[in-house]
PDB file of N, CA and C in Angstrom:
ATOM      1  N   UNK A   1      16.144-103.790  78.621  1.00  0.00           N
ATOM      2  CA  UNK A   1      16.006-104.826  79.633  1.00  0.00           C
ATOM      3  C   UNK A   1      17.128-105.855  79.522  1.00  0.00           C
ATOM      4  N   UNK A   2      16.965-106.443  78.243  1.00  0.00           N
ATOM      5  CA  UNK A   2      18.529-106.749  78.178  1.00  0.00           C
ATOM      6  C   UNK A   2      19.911-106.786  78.324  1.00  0.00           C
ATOM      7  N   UNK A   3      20.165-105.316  78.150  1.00  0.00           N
ATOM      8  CA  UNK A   3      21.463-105.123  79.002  1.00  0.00           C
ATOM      9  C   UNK A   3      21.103-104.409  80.412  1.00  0.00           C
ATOM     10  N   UNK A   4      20.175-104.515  81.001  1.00  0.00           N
ATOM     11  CA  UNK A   4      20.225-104.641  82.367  1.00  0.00           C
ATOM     12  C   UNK A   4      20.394-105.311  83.064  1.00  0.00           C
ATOM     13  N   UNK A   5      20.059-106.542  82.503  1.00  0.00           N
ATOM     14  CA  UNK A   5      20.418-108.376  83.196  1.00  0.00           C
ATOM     15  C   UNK A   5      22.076-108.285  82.778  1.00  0.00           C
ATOM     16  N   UNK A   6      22.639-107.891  81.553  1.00  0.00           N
ATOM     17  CA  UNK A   6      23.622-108.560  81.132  1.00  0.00           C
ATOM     18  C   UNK A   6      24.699-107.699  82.375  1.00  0.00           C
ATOM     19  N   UNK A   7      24.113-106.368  82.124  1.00  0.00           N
ATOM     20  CA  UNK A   7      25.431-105.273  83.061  1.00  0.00           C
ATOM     21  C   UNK A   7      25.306-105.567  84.657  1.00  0.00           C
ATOM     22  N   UNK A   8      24.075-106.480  85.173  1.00  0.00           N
ATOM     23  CA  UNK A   8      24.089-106.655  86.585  1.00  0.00           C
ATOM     24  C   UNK A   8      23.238-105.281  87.457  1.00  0.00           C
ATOM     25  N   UNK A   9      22.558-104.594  86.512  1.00  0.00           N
ATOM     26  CA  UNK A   9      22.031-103.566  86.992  1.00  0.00           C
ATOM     27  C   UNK A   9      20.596-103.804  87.458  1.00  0.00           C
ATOM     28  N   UNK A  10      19.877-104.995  87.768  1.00  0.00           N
ATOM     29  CA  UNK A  10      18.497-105.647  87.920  1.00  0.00           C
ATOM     30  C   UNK A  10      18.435-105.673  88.800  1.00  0.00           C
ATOM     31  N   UNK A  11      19.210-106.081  89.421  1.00  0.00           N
ATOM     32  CA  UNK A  11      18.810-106.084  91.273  1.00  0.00           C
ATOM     33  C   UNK A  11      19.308-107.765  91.413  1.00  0.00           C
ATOM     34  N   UNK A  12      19.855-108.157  92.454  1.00  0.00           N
ATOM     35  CA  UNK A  12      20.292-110.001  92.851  1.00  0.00           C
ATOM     36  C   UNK A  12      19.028-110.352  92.718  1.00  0.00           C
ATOM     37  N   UNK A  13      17.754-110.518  93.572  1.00  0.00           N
ATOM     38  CA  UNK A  13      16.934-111.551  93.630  1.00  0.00           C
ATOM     39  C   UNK A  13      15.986-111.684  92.194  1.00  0.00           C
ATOM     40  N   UNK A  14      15.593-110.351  91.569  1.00  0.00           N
ATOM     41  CA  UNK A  14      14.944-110.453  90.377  1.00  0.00           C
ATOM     42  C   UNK A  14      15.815-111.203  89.775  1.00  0.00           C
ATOM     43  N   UNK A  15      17.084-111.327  89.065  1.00  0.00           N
ATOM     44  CA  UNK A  15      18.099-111.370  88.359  1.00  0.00           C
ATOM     45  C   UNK A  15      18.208-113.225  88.630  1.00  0.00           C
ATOM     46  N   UNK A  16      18.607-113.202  89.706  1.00  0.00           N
ATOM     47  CA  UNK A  16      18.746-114.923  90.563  1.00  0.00           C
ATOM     48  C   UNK A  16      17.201-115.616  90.621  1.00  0.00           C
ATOM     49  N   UNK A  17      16.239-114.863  91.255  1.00  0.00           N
ATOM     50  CA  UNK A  17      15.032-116.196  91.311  1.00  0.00           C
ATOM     51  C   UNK A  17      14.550-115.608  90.053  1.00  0.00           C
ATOM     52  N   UNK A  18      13.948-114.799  89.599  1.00  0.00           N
ATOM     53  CA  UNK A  18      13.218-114.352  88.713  1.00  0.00           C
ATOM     54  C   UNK A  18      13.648-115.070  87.196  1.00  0.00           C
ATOM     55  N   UNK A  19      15.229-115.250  86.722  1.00  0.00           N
ATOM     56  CA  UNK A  19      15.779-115.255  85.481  1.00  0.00           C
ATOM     57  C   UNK A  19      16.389-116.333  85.821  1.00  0.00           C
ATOM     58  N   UNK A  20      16.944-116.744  86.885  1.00  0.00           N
ATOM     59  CA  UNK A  20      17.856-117.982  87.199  1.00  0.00           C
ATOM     60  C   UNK A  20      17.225-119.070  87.375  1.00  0.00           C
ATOM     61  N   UNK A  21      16.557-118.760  88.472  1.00  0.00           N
ATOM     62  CA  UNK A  21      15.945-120.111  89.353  1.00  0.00           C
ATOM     63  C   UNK A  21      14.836-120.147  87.489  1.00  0.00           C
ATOM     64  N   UNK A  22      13.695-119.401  88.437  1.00  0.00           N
ATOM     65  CA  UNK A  22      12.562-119.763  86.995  1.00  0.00           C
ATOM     66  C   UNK A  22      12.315-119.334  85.808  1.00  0.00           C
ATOM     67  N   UNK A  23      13.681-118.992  85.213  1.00  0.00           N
ATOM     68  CA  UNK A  23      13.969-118.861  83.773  1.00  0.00           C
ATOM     69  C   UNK A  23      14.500-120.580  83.714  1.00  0.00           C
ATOM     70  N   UNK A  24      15.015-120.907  84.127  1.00  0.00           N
ATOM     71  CA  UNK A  24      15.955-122.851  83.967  1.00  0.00           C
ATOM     72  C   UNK A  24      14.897-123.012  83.786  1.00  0.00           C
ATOM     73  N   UNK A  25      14.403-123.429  85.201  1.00  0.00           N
ATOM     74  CA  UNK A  25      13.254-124.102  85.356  1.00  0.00           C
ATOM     75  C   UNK A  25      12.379-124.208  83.798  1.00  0.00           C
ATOM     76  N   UNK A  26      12.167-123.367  83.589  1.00  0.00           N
ATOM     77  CA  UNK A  26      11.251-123.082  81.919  1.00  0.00           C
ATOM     78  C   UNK A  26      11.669-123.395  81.110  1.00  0.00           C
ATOM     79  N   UNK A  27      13.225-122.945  80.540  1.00  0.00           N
ATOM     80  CA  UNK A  27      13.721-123.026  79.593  1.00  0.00           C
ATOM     81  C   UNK A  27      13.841-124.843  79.892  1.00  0.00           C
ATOM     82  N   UNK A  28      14.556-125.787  80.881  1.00  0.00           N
ATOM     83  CA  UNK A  28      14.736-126.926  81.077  1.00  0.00           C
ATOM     84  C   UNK A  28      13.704-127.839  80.741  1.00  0.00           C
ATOM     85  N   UNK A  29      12.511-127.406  80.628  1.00  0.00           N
ATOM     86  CA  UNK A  29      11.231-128.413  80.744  1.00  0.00           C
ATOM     87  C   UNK A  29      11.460-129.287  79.718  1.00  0.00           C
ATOM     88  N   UNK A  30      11.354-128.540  78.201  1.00  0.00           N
ATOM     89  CA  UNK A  30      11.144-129.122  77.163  1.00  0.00           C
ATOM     90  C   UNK A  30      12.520-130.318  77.460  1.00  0.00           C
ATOM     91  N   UNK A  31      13.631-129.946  77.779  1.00  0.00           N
ATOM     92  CA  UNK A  31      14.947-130.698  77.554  1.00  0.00           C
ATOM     93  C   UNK A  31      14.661-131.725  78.570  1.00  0.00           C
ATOM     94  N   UNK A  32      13.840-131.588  79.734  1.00  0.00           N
ATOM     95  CA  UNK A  32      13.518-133.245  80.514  1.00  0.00           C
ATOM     96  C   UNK A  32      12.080-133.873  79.645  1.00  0.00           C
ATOM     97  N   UNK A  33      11.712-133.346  79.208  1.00  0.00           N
ATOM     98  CA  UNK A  33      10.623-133.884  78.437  1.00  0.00           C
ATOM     99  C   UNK A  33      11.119-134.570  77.200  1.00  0.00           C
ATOM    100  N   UNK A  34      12.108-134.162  76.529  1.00  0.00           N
ATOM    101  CA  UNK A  34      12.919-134.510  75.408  1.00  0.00           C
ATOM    102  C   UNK A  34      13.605-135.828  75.996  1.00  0.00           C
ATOM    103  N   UNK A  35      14.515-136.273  77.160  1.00  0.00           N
ATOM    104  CA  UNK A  35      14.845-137.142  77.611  1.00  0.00           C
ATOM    105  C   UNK A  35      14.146-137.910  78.012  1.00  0.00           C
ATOM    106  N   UNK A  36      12.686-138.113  78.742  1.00  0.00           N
ATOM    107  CA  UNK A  36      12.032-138.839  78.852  1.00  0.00           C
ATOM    108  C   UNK A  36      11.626-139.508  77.687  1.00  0.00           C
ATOM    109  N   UNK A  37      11.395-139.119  76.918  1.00  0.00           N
ATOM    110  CA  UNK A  37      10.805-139.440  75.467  1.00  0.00           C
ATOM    111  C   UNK A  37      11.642-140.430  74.458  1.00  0.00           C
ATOM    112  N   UNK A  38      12.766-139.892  74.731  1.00  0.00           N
ATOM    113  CA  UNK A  38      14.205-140.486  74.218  1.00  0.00           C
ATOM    114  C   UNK A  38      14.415-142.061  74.939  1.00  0.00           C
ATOM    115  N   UNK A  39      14.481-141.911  75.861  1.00  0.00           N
ATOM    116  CA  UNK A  39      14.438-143.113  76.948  1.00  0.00           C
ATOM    117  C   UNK A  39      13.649-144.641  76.089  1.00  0.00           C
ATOM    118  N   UNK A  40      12.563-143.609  76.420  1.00  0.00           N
ATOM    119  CA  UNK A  40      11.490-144.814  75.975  1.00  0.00           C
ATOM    120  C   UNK A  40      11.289-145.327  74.225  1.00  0.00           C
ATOM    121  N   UNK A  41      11.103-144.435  73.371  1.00  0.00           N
ATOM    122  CA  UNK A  41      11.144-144.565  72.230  1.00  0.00           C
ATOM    123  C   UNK A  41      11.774-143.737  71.511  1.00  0.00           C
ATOM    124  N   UNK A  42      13.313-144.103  70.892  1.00  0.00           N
ATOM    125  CA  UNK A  42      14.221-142.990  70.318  1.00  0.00           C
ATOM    126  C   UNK A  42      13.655-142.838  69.137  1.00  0.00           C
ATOM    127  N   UNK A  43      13.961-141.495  68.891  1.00  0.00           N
ATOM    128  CA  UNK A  43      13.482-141.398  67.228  1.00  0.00           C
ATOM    129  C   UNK A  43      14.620-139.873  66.750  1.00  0.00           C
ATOM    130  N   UNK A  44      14.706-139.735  65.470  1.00  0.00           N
ATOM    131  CA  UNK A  44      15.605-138.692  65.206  1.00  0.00           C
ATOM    132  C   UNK A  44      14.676-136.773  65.391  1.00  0.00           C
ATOM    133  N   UNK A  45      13.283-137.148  65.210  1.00  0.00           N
ATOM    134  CA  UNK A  45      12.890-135.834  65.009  1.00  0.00           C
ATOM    135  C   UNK A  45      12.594-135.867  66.965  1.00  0.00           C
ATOM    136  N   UNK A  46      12.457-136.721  67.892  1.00  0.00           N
ATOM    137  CA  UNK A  46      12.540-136.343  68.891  1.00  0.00           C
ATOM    138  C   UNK A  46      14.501-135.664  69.403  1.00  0.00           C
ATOM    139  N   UNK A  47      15.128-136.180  68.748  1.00  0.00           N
ATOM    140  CA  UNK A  47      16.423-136.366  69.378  1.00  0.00           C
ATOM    141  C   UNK A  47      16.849-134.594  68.768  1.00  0.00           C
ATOM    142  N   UNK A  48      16.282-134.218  67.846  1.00  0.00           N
ATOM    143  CA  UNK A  48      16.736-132.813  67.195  1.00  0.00           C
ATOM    144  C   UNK A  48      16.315-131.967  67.826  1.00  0.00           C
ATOM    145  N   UNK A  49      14.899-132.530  68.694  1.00  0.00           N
ATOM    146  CA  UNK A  49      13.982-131.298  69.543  1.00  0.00           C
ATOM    147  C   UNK A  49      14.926-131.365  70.843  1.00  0.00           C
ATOM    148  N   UNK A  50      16.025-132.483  71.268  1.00  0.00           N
ATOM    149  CA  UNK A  50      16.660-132.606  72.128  1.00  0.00           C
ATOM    150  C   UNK A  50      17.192-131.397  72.248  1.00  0.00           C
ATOM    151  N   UNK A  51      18.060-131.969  70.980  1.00  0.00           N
ATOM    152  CA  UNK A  51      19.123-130.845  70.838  1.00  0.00           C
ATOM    153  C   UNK A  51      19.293-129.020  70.645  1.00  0.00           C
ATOM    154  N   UNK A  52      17.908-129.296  70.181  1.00  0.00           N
ATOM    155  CA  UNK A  52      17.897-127.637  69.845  1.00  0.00           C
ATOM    156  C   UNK A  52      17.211-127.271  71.292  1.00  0.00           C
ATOM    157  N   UNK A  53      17.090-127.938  72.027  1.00  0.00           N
ATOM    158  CA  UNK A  53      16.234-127.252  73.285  1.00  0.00           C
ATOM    159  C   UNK A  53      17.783-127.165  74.101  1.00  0.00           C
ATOM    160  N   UNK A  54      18.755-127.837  73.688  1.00  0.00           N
ATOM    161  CA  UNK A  54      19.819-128.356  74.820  1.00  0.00           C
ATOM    162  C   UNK A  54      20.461-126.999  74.595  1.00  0.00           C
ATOM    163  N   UNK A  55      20.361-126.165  73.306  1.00  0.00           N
ATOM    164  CA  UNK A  55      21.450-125.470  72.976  1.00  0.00           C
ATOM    165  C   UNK A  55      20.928-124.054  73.462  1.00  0.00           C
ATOM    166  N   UNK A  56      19.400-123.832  73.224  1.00  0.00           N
ATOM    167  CA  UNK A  56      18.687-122.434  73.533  1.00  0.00           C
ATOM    168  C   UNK A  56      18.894-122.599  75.083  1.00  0.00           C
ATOM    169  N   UNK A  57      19.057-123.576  76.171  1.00  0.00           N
ATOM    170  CA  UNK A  57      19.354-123.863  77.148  1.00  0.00           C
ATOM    171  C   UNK A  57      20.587-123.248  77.889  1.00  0.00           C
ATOM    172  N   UNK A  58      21.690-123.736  76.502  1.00  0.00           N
ATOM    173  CA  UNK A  58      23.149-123.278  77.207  1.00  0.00           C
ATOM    174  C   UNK A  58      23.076-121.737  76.357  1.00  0.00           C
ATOM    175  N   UNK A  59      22.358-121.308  75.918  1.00  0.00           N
ATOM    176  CA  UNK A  59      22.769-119.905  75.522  1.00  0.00           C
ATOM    177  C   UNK A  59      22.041-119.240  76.570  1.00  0.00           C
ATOM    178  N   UNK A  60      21.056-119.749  77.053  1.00  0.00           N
ATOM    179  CA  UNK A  60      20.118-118.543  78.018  1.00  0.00           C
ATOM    180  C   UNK A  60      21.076-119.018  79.465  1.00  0.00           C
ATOM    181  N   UNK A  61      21.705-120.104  79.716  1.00  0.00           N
ATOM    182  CA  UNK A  61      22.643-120.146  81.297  1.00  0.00           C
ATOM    183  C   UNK A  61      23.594-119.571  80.555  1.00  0.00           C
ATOM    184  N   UNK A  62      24.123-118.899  79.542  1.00  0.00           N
ATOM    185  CA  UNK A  62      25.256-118.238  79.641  1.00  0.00           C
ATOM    186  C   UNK A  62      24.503-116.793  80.141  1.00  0.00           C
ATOM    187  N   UNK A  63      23.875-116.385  79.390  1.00  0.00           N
ATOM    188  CA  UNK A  63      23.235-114.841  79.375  1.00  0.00           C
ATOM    189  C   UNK A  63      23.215-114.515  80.904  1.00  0.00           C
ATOM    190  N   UNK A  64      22.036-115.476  81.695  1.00  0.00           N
ATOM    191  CA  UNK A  64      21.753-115.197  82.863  1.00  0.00           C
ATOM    192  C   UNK A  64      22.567-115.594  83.777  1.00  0.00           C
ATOM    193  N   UNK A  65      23.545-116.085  83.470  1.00  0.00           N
ATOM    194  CA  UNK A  65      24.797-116.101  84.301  1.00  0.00           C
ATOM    195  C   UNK A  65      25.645-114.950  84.823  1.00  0.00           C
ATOM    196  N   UNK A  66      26.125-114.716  83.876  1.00  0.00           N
ATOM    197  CA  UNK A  66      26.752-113.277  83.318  1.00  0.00           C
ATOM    198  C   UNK A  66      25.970-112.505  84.052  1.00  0.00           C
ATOM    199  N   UNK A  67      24.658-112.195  83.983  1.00  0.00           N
ATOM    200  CA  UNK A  67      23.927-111.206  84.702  1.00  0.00           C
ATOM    201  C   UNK A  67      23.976-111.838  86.027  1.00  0.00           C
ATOM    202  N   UNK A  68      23.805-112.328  86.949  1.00  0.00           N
ATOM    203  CA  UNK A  68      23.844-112.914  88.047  1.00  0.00           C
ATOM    204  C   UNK A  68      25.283-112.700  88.889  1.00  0.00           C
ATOM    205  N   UNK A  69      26.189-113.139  88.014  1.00  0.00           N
ATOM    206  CA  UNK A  69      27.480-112.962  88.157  1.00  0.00           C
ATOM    207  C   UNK A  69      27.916-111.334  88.085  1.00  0.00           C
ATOM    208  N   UNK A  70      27.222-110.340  87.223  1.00  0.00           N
ATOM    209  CA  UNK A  70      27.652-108.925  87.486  1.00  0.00           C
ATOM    210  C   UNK A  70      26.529-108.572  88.882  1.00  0.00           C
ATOM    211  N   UNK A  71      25.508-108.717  88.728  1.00  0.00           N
ATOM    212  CA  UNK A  71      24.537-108.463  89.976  1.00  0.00           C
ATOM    213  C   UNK A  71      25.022-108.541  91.422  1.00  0.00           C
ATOM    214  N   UNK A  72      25.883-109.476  91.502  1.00  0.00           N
ATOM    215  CA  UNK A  72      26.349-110.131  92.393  1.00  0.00           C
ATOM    216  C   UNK A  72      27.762-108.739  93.130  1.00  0.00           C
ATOM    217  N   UNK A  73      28.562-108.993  91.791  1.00  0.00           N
ATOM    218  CA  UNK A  73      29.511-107.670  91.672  1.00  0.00           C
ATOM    219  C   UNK A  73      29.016-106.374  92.611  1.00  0.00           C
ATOM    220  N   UNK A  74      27.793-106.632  91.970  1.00  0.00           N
ATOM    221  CA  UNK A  74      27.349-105.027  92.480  1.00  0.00           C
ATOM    222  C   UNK A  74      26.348-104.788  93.617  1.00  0.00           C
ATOM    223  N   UNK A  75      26.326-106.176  94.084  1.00  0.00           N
ATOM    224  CA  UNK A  75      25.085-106.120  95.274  1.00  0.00           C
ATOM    225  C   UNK A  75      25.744-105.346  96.766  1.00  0.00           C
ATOM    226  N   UNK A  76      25.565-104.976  97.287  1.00  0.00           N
ATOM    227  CA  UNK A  76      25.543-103.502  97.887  1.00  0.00           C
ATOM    228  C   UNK A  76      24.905-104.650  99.669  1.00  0.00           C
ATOM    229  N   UNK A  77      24.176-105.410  99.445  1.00  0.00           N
ATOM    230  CA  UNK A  77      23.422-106.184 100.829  1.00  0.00           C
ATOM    231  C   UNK A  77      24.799-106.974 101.641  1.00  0.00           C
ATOM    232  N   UNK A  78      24.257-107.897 102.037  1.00  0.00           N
ATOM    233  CA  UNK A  78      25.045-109.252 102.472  1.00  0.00           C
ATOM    234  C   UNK A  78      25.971-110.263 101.814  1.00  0.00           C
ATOM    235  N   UNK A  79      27.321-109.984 101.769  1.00  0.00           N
ATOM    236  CA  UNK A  79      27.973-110.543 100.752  1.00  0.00           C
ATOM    237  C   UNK A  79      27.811-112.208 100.891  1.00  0.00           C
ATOM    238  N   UNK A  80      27.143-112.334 101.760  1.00  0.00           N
ATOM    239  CA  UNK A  80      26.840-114.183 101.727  1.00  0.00           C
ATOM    240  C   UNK A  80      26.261-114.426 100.802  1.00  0.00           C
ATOM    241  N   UNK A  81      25.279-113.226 100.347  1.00  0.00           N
ATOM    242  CA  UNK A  81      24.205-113.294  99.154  1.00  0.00           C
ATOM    243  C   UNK A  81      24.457-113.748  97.796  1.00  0.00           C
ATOM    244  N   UNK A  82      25.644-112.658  97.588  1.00  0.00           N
ATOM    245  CA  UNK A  82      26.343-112.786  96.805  1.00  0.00           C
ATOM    246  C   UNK A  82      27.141-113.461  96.366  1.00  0.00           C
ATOM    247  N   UNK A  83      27.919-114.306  97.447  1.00  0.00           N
ATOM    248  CA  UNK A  83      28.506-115.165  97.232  1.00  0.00           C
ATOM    249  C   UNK A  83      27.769-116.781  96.604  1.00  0.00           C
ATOM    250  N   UNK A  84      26.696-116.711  97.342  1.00  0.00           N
ATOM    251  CA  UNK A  84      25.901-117.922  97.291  1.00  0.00           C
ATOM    252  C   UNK A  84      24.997-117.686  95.896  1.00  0.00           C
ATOM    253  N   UNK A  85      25.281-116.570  95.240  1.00  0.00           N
ATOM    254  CA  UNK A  85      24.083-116.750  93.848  1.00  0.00           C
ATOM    255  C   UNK A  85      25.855-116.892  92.750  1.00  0.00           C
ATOM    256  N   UNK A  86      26.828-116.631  93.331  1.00  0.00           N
ATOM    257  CA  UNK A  86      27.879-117.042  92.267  1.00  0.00           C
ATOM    258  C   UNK A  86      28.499-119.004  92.466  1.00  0.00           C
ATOM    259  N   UNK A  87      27.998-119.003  93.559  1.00  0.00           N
ATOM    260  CA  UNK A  87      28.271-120.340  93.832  1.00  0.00           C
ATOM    261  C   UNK A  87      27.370-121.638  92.872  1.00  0.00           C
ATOM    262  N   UNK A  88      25.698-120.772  92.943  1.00  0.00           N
ATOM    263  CA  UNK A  88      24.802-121.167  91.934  1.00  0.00           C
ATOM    264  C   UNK A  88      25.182-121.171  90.593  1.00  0.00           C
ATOM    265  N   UNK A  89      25.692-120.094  90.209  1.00  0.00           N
ATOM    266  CA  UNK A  89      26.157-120.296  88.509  1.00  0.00           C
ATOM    267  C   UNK A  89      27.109-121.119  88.348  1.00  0.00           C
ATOM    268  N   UNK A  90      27.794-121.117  89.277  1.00  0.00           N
ATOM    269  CA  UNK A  90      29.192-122.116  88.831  1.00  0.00           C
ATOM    270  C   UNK A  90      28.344-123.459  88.617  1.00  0.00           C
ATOM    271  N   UNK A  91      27.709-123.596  89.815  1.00  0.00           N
ATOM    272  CA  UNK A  91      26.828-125.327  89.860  1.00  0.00           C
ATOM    273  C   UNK A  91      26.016-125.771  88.652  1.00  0.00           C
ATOM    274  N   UNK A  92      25.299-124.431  88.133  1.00  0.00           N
ATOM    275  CA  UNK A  92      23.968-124.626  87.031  1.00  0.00           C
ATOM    276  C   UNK A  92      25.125-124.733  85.888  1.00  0.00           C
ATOM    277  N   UNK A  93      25.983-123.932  85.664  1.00  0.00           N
ATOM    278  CA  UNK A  93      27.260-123.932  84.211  1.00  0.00           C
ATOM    279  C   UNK A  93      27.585-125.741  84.448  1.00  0.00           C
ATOM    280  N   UNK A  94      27.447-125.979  85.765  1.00  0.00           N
ATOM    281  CA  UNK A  94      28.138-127.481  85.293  1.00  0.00           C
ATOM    282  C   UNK A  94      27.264-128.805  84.855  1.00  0.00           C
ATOM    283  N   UNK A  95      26.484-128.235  85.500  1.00  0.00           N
ATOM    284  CA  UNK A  95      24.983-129.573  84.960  1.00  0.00           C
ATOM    285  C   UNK A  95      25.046-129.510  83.390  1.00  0.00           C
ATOM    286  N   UNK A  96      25.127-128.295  82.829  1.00  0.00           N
ATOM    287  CA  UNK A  96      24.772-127.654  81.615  1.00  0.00           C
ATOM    288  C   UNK A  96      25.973-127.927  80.975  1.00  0.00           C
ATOM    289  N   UNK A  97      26.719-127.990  81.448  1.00  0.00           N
ATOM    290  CA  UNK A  97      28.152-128.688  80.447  1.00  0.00           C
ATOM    291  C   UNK A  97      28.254-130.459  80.596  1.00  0.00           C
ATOM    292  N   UNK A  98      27.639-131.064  81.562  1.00  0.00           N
ATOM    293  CA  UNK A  98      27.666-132.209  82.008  1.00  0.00           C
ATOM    294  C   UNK A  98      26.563-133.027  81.319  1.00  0.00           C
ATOM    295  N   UNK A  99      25.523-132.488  81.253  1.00  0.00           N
ATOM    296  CA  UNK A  99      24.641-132.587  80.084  1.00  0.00           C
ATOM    297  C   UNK A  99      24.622-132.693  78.491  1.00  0.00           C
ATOM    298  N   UNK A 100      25.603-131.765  78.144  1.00  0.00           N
ATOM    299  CA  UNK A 100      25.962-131.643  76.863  1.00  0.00           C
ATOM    300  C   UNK A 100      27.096-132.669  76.398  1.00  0.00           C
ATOM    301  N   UNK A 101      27.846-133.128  77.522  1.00  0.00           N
ATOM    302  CA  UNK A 101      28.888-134.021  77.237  1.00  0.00           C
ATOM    303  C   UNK A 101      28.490-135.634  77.802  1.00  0.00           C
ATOM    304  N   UNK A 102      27.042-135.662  78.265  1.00  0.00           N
ATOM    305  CA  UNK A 102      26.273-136.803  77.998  1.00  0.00           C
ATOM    306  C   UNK A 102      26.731-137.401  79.580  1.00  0.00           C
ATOM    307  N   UNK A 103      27.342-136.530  80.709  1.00  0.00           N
ATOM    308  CA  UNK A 103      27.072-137.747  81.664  1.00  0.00           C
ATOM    309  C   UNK A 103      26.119-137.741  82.629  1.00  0.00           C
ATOM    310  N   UNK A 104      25.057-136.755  82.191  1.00  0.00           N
ATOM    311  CA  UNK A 104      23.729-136.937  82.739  1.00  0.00           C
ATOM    312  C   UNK A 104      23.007-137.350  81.859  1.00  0.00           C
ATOM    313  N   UNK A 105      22.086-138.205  81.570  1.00  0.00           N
ATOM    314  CA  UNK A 105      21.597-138.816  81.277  1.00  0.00           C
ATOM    315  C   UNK A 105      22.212-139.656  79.994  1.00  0.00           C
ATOM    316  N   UNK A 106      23.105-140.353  80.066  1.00  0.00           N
ATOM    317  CA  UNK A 106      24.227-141.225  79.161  1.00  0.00           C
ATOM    318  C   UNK A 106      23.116-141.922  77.987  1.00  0.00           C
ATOM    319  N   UNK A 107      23.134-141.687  76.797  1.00  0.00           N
ATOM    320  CA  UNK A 107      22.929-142.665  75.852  1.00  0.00           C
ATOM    321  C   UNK A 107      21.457-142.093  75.595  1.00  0.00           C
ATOM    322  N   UNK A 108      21.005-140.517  76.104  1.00  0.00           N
ATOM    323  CA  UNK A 108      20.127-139.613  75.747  1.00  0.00           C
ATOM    324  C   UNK A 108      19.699-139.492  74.473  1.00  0.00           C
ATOM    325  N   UNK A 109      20.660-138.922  73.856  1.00  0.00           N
ATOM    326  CA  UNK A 109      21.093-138.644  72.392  1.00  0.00           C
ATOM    327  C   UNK A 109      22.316-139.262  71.834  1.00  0.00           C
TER     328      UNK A 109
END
């Protein structure tokens, strides 16, 4: 199953809503829950749960990127489709780098 996401062999919409859209969505929770928390009362064992959620975060938008991005390669439908789920990774890679370099939510961690 794994390298079926990774080689783009899943199909676009499983691959995009299924792993993209509500894989984030999931994987992200803990990391807005971690910032809320932070906000209000910093502490170091909240700020580590930050971080380790921030990082299982950018390893799963790399994975499902990559798969999205070969899916895309190989989608066979409407190349608008395709175009518009590579347009998505570029956007989600940047929150996710923009995040990590603190200019979403500044003074987080």
């Amino acid at each position: 199953m794994l390298k079926l996401i990774w080689t783009g062999e899943l199909g676009l919409w499983k691959t995009f809503w299924l792993l993209g859209v509500g894989g984030i969505l999931f994987a992200a929770s803990p990391i807005f829950a971690a910032m809320l928390a932070l906000t209000d009362v910093p502490d170091d064992d909240t700020a580590s749960w930050f971080l380790a959620a921030l990082a299982f975060l950018f390893a799963y938008q790399i994975w499902v990127s990559v798969g999205i991005w070969q899916t895309a390669n190989l989608y066979s439908g409407d190349r608008q489709w395709a175009i518009l789920a590579k347009m998505c990774v570029v956007a989600g890679a940047s929150v996710v780098v923009l995040l990590a370099h603190g200019v979403i939510f500044p003074g987080a961690y």
